[in-house]
Protein backbone atom coordinates (compact mmCIF):
# COMPACT_ATOMS: atom_id res chain seq x y z
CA UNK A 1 -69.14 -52.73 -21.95
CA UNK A 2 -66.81 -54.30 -19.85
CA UNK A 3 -62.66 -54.66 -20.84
CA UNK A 4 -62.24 -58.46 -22.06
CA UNK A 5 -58.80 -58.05 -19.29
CA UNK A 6 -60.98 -56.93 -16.48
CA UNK A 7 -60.11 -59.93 -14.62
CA UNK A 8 -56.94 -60.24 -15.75
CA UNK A 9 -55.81 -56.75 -14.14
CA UNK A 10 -58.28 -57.08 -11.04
CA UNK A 11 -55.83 -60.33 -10.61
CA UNK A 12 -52.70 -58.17 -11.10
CA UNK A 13 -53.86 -55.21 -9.02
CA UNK A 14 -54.74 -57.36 -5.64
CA UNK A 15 -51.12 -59.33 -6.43
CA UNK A 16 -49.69 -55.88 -6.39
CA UNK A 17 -51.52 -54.89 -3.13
CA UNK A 18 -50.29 -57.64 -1.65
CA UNK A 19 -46.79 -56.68 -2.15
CA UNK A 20 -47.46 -53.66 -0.42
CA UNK A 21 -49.24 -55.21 2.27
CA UNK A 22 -46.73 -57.56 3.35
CA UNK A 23 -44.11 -54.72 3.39
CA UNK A 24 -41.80 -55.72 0.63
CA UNK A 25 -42.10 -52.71 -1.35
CA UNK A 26 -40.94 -49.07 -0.22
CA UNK A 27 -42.85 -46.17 -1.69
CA UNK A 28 -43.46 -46.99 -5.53
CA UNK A 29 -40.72 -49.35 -5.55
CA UNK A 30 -41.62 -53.19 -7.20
CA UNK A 31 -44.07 -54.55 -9.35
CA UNK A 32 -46.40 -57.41 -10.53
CA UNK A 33 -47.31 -59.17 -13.56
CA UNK A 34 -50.07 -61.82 -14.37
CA UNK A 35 -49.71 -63.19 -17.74
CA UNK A 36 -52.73 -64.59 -19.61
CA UNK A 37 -51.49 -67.12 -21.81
CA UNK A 38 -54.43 -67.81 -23.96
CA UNK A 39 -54.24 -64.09 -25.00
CA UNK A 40 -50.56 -63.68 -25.33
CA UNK A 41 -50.54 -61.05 -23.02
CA UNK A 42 -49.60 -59.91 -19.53
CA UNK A 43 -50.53 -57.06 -16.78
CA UNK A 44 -48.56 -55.13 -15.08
CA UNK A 45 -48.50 -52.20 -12.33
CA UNK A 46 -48.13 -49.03 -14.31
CA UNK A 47 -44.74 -46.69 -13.47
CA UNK A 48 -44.33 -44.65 -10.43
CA UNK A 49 -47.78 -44.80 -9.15
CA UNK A 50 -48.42 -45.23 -5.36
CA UNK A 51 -50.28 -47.95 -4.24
CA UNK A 52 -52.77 -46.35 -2.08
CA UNK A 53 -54.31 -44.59 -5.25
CA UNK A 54 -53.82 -47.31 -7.63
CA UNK A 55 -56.90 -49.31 -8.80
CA UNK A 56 -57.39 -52.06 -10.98
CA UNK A 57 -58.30 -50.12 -14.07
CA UNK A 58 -55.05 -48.55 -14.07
CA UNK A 59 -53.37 -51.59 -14.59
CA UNK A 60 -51.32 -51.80 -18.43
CA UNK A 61 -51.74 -54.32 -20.65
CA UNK A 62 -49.16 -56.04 -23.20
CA UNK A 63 -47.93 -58.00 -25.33
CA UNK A 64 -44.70 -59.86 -25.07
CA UNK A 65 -43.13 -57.56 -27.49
CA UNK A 66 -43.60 -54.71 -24.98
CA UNK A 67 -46.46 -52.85 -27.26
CA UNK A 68 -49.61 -51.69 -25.41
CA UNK A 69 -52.66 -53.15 -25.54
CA UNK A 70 -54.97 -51.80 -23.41
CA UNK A 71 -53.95 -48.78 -20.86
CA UNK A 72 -53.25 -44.77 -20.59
CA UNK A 73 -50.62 -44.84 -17.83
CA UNK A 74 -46.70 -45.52 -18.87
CA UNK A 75 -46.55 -49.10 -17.45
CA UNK A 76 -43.42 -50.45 -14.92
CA UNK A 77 -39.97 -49.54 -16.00
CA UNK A 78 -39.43 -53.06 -15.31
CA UNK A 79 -42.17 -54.43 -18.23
CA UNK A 80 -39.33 -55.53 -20.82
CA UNK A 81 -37.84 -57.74 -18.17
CA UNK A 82 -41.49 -59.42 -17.42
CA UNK A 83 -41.68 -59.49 -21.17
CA UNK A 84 -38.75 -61.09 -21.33
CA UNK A 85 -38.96 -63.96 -18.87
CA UNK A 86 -42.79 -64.79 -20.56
CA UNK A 87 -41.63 -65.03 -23.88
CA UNK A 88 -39.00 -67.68 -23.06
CA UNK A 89 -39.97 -69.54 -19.85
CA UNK A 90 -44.15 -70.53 -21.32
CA UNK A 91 -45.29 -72.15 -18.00
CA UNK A 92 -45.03 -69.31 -15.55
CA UNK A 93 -48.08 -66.94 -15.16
CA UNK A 94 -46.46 -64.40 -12.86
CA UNK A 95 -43.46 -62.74 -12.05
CA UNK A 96 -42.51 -60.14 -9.40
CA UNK A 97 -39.81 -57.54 -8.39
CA UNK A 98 -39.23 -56.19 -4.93
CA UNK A 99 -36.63 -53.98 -3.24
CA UNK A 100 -37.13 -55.26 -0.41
CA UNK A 101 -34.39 -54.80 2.44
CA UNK A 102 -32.34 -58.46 3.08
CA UNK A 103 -32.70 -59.89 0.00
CA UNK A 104 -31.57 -56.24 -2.03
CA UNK A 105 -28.59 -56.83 1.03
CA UNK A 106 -27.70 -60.19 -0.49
CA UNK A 107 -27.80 -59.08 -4.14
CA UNK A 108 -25.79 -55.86 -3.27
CA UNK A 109 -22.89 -58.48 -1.49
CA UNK A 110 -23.10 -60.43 -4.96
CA UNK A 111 -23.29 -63.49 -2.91
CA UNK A 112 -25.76 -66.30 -3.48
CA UNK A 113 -27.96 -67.25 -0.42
CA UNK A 114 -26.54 -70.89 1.27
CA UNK A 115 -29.23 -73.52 2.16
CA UNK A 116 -28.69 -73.28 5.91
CA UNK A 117 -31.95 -74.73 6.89
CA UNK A 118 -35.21 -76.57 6.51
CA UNK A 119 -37.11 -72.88 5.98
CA UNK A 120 -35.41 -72.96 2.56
CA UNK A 121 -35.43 -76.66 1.81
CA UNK A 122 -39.00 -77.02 2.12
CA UNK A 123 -39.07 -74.15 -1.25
CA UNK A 124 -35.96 -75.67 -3.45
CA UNK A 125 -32.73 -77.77 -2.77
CA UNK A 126 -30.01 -75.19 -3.62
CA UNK A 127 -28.77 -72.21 -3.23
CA UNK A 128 -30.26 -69.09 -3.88
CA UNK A 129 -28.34 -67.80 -7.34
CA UNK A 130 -27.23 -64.37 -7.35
CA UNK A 131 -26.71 -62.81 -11.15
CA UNK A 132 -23.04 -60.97 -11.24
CA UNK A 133 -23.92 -57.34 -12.31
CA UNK A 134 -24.57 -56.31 -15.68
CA UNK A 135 -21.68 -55.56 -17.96
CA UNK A 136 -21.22 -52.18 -18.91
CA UNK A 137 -22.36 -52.23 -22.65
CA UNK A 138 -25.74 -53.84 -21.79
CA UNK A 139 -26.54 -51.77 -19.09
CA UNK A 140 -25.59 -48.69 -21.67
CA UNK A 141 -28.10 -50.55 -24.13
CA UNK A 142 -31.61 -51.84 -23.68
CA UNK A 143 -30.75 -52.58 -20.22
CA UNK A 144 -34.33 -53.85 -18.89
CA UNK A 145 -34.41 -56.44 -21.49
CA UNK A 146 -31.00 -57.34 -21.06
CA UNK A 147 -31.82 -57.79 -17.30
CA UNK A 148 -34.18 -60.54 -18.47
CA UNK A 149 -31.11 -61.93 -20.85
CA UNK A 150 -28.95 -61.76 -17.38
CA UNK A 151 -31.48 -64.02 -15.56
CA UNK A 152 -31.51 -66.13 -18.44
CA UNK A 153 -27.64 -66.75 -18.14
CA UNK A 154 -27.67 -67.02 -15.04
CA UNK A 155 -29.59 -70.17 -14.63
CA UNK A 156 -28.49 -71.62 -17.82
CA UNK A 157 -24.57 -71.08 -16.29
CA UNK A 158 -25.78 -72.57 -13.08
CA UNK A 159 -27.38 -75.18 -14.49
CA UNK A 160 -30.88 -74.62 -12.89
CA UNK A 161 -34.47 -75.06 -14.07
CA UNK A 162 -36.52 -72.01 -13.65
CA UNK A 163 -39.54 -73.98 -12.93
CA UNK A 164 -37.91 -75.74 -9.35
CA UNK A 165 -36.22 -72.59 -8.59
CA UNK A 166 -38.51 -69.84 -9.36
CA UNK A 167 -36.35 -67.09 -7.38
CA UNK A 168 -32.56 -65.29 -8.18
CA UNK A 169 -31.27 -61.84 -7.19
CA UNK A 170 -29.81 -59.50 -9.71
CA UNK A 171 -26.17 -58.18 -8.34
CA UNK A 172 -26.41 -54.80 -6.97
CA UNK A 173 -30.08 -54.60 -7.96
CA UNK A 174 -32.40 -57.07 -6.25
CA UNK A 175 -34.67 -59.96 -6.33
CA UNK A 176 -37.09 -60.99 -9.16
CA UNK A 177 -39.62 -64.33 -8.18
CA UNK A 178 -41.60 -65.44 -10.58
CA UNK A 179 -44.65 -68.77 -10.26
CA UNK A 180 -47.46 -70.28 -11.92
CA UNK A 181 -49.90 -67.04 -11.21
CA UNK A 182 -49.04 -63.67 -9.96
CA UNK A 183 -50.15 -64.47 -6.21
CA UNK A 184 -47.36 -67.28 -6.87
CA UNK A 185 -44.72 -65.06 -7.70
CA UNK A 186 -45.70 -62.60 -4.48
CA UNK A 187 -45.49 -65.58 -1.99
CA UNK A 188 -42.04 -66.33 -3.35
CA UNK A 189 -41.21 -62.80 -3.01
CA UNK A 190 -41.68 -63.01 0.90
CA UNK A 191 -40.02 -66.34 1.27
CA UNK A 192 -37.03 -65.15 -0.86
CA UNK A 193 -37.25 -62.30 1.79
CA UNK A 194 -37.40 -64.25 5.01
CA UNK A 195 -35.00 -66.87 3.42
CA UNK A 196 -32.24 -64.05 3.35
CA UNK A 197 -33.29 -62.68 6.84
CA UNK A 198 -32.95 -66.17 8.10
CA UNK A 199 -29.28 -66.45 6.59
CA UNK A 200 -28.04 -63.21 7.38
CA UNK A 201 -28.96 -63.76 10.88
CA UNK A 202 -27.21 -67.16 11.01
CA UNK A 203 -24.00 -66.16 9.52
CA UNK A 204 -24.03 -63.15 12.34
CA UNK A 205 -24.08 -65.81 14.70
CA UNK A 206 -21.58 -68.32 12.77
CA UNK A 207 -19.88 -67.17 10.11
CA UNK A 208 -18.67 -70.64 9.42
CA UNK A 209 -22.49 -71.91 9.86
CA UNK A 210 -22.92 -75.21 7.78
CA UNK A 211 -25.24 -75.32 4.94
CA UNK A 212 -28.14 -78.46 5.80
CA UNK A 213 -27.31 -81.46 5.03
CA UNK A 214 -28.37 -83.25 1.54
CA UNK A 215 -30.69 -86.04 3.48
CA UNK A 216 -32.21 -83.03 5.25
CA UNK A 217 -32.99 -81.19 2.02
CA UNK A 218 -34.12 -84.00 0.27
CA UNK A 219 -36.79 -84.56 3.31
CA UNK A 220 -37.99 -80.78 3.59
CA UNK A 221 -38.27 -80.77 -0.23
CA UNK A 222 -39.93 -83.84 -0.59
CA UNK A 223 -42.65 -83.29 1.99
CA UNK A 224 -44.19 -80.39 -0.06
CA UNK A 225 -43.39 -81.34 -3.85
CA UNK A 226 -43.49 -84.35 -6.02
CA UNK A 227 -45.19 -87.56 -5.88
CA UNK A 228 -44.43 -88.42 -2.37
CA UNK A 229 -45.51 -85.16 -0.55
CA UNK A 230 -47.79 -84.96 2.56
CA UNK A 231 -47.57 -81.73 3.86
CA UNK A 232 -50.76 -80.32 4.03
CA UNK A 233 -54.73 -81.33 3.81
């Protein structure tokens, strides 16, 4: 008999293979999770396993409290951040982390990303936030959960809704992206990369560069989301 989460981690596992495929990830580095809401429950990539001999039945499950459900391998060492972000933010279904090499440069310079150009309009209208690093008695403490508490202030300090900007970098860490499902979140993790690419490349060539313009923005943005969009078939 058949695991009621079979699809659940099959979902998680390809997200995850993903990640490696489009070369975000270095060795065992990053993760995805795939939340199922009905259950109260999300999947994750277990801990320091390498992705050409992980398979879907490896995959951990949990609940939002961090306790196992269903799983023999130690999952991510990122799972109470995921936890975290589920528990308050209801309408995502995945989240992802990645170390991957321009946006982990942006989050190590503890500088959010400008909106340069139409690339990163046609995702969200602002900036890309960058966290400032953890203080020193929460990273001595539960300091994965307090990661998710630091993404949490961040936004809420910024004054930003999670669910139009569904990217930030952690200072001197990296980049969590999170969506409605987990291939969501993975998508976001490779614009969030190219994004930063893009923007360190520009400021090489101008450090004064000016960010786009707001009728710009507003035009990118517009074509793709809301109830005027009409990019696309």
């Amino acid at each position: 008999m058949g695991s009621i989460y079979t699809e659940l981690k099959r979902e998680c596992y390809e997200a995850n293979m993903q990640l490696n495929a489009l070369g975000l990830v270095i060795y065992t580095f990053g993760n995805v999770s795939s939340r199922d809401a009905g259950r109260a429950v999300f999947a994750i990539k277990p801990s320091g396993v390498p992705y050409e001999t992980l398979k879907p039945e490896d995959i951990v499950i949990l609940d939002y409290e961090n306790n196992i459900i269903e799983g023999k391998l130690r999952p991510s060492s990122d799972t109470k951040t995921h936890a975290y972000l589920y528990k308050n933010w209801e309408s995502i279904g995945g989240i992802a982390h990645t170390h991957a090499t321009y946006s982990v440069a942006w989050a190590q310079s503890q500088q959010d990303i400008p909106i340069f150009g139409t690339t990163h309009a046609d995702h969200l209208v602002s900036d890309i936030p960058c966290a400032p690093p953890m203080a020193d008695e929460l990273i001595e403490g539960n300091y994965e959960h307090n990661t998710g508490i630091q993404i949490l202030d961040c936004f809420k300090e910024k004054k930003l809704s999670f669910e139009e900007v569904q990217m930030i970098l952690i200072g001197n860490h990296g980049p969590f992206t999170w969506g409605k499902n987990a291939e969501k979140a993975v998508y976001n993790s490779k614009v969030l990369e190219e994004i930063a690419r893009m923007a360190y490349l520009t400021l090489q060539i101008n450090p004064n560069a000016p960010r786009l313009k707001d009728s710009l923005i507003k035009k990118h943005f517009e074509r793709k989301h809301g109830k005027g969009a009409y990019y696309g078939q």
